[in-house]
C-alpha atoms as a PDB file:
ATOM      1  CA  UNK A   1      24.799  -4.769  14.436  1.00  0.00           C
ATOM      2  CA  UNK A   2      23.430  -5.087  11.345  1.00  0.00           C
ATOM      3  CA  UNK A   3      19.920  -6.833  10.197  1.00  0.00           C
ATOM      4  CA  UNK A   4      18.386  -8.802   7.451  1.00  0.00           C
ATOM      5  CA  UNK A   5      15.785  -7.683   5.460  1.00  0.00           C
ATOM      6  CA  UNK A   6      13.275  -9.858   3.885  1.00  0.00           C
ATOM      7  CA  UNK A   7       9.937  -9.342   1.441  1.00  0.00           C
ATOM      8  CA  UNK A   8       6.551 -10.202   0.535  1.00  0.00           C
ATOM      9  CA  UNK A   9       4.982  -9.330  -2.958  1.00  0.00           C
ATOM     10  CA  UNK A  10       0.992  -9.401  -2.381  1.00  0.00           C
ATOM     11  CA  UNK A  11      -1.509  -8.460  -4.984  1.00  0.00           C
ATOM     12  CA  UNK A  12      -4.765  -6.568  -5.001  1.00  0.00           C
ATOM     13  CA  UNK A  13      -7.245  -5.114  -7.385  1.00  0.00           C
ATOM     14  CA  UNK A  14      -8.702  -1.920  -6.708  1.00  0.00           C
ATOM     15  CA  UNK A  15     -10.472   1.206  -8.368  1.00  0.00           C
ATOM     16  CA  UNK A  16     -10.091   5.036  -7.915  1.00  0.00           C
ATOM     17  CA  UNK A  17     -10.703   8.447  -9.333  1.00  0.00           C
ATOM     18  CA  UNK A  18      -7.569  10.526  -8.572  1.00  0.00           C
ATOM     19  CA  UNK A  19      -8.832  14.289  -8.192  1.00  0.00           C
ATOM     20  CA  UNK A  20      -9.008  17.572  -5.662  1.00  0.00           C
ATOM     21  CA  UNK A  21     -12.728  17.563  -4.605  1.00  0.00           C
ATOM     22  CA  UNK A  22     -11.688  21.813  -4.142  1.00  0.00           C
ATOM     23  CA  UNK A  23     -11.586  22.130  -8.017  1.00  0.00           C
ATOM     24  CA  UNK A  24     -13.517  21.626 -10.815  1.00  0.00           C
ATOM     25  CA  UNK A  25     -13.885  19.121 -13.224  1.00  0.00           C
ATOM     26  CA  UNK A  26     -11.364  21.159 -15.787  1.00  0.00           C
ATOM     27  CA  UNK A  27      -8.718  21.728 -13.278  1.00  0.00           C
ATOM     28  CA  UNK A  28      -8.826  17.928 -11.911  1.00  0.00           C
ATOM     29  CA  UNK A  29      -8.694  16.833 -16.095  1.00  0.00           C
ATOM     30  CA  UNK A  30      -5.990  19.035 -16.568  1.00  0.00           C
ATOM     31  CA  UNK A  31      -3.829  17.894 -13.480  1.00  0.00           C
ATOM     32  CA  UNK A  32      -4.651  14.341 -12.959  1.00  0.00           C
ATOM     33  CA  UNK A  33      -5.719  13.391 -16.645  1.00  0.00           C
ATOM     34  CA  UNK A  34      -7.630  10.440 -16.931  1.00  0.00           C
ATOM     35  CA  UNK A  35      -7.046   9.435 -13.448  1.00  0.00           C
ATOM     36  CA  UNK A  36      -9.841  12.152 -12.787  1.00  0.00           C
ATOM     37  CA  UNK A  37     -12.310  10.249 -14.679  1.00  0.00           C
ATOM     38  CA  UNK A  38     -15.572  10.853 -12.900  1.00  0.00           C
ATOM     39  CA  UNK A  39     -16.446   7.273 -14.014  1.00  0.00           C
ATOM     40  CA  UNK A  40     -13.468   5.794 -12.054  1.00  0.00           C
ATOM     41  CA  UNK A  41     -10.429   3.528 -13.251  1.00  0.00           C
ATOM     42  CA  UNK A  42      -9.047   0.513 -11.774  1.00  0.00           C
ATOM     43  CA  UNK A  43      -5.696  -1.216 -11.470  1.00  0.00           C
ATOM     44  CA  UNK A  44      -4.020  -4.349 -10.756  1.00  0.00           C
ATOM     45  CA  UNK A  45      -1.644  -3.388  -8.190  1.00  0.00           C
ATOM     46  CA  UNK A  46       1.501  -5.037  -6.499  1.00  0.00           C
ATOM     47  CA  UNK A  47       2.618  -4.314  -2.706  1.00  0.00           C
ATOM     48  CA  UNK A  48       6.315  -5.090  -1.646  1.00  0.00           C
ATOM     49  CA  UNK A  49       6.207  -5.685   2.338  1.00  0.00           C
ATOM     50  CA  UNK A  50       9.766  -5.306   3.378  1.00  0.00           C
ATOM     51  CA  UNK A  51      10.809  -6.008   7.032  1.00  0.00           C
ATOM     52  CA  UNK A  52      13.608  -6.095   8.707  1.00  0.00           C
ATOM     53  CA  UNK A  53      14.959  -7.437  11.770  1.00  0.00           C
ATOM     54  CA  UNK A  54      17.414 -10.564  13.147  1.00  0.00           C
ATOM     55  CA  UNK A  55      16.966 -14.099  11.919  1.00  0.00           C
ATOM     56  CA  UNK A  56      15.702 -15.893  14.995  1.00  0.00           C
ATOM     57  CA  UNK A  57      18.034 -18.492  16.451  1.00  0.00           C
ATOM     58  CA  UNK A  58      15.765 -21.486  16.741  1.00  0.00           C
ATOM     59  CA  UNK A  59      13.979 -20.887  12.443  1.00  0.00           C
ATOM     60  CA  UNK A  60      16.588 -18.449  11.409  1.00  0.00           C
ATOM     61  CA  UNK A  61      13.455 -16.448   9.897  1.00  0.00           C
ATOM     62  CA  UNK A  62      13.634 -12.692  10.505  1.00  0.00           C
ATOM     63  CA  UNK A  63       9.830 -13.553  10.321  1.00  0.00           C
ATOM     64  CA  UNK A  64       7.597 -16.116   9.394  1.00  0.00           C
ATOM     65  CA  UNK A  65       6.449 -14.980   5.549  1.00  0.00           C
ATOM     66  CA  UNK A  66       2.824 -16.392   5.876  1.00  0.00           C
ATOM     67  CA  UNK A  67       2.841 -14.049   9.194  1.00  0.00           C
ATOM     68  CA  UNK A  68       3.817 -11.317   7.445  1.00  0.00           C
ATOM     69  CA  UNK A  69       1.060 -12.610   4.561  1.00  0.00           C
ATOM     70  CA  UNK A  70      -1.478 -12.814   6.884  1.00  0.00           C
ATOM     71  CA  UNK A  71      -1.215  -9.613   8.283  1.00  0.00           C
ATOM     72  CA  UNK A  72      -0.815  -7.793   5.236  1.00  0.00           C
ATOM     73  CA  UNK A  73      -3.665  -9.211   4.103  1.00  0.00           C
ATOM     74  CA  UNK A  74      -5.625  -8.415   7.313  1.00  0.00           C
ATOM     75  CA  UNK A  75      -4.708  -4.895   7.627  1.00  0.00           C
ATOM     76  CA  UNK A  76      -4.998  -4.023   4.371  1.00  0.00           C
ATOM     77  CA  UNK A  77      -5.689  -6.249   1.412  1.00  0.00           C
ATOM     78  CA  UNK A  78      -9.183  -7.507   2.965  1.00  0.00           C
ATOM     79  CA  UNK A  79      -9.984  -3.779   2.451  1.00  0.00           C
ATOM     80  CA  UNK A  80      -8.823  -2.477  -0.483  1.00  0.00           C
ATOM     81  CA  UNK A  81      -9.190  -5.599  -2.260  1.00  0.00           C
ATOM     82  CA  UNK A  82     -11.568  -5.335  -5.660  1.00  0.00           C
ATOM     83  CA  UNK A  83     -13.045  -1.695  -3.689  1.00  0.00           C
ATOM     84  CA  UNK A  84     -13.583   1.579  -4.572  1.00  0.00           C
ATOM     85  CA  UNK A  85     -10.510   3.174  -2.650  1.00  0.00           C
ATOM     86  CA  UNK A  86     -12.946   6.543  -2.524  1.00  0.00           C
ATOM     87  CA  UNK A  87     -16.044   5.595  -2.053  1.00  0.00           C
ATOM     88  CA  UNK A  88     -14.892   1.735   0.374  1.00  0.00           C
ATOM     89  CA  UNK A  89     -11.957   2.270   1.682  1.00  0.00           C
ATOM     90  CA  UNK A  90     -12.482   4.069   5.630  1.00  0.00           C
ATOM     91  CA  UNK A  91      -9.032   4.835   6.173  1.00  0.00           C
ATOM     92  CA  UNK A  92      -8.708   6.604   2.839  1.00  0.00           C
ATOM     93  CA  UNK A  93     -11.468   8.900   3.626  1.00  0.00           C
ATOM     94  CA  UNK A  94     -10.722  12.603   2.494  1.00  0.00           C
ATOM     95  CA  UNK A  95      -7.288  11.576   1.244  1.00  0.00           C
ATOM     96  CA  UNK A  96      -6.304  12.038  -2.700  1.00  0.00           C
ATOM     97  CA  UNK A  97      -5.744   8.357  -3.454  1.00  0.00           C
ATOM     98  CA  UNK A  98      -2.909   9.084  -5.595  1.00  0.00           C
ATOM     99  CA  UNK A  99      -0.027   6.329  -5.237  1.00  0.00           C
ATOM    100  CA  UNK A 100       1.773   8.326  -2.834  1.00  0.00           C
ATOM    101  CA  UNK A 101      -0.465   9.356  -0.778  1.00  0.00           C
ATOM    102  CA  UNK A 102      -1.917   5.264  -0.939  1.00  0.00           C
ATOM    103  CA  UNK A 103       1.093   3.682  -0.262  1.00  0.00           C
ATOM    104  CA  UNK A 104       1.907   6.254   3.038  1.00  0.00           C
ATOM    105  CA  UNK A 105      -1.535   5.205   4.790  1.00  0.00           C
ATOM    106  CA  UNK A 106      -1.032   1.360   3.878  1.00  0.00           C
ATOM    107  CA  UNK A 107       2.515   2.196   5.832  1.00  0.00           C
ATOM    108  CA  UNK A 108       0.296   3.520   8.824  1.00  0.00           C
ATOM    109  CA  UNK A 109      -1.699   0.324   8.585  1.00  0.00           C
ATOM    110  CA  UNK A 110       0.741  -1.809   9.248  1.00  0.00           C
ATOM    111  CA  UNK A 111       3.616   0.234  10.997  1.00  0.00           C
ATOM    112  CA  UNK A 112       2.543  -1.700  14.257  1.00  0.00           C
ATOM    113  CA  UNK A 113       1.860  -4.969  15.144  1.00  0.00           C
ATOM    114  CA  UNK A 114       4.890  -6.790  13.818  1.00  0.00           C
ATOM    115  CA  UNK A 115       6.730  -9.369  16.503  1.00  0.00           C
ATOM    116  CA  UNK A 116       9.323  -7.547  19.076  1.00  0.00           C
ATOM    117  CA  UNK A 117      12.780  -7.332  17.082  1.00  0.00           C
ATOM    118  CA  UNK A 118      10.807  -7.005  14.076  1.00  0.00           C
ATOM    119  CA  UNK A 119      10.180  -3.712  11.951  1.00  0.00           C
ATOM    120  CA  UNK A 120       8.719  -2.621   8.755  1.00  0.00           C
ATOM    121  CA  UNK A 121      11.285  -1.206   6.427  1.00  0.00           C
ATOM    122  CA  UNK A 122      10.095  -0.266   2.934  1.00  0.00           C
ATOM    123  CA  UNK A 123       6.748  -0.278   0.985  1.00  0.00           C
ATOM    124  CA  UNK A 124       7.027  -0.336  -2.866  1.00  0.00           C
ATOM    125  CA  UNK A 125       3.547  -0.345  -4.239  1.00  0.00           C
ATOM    126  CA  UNK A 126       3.171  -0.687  -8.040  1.00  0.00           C
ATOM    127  CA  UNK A 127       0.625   0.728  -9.670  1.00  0.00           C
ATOM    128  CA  UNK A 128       1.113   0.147 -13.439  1.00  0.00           C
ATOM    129  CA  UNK A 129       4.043  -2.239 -15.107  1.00  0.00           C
ATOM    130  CA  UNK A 130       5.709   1.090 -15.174  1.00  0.00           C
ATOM    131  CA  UNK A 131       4.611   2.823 -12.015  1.00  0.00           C
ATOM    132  CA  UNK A 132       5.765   2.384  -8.797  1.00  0.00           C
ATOM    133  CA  UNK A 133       6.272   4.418  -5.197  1.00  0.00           C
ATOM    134  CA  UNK A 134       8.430   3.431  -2.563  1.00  0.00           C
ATOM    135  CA  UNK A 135       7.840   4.690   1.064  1.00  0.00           C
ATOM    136  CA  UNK A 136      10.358   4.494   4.406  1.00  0.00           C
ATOM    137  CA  UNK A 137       8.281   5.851   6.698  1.00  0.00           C
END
């Protein structure tokens, strides 16, 4: 049987410093660029919540989109939200905050916790106007 799949777009402003705490400053410049800036860089990102599941006879909602708000913004936008992903951020600890690597622990954030029938789907997290990752689990 097939199911429907439905999104939220949430938004969040957060800073970073994308480097390998094993190298030095020259290596981390010469992989990540600016994103190594010791001095940190920030970005106005954009995170696609897809879910999927079967509209509900009595609504016909797969799920109630200020649910799916709310506990986006519980699990995950109440912590990242104008932070230092490094320095604020627990469940980033030790983890290269580079967009991949972000947008697979926002998926283990939320993976749970959605209503029985319901399941997330996709992540796309965009962190430039040009820069996006999309995650499946």
């Amino acid at each position: 049987m097939s199911s429907v799949r439905i999104t939220r777009e949430l938004h969040f402003s957060a800073a970073h410093r994308v480097f390998n705490p094993e190298w030095t400053d020259e290596r981390n410049s010469e992989v990540f660029g600016g994103c190594a800036n010791p001095n940190w860089h920030g970005h106005d990102y954009r995170l696609l919540v897809t879910v999927e599941g079967m509209p509900d006879r009595g609504t016909g909602f797969v799920m109630d989109l200020q649910d799916l708000k709310a506990l986006v913004e519980s699990k995950v936008i109440k912590d990242v939200d104008h932070r230092n992903i490094n320095l604020e951020v627990s469940w980033m600890k030790g983890v290269i905050p580079s967009t991949e690597n972000f947008v697979m622990e926002i998926w283990n954030r939320l993976v749970e916790g959605f209503p029985e029938g319901v399941k997330l789907s996709k992540l796309t997290l965009w962190e430039t106007p040009r820069h996006c990752v999309e995650y499946e689990g």
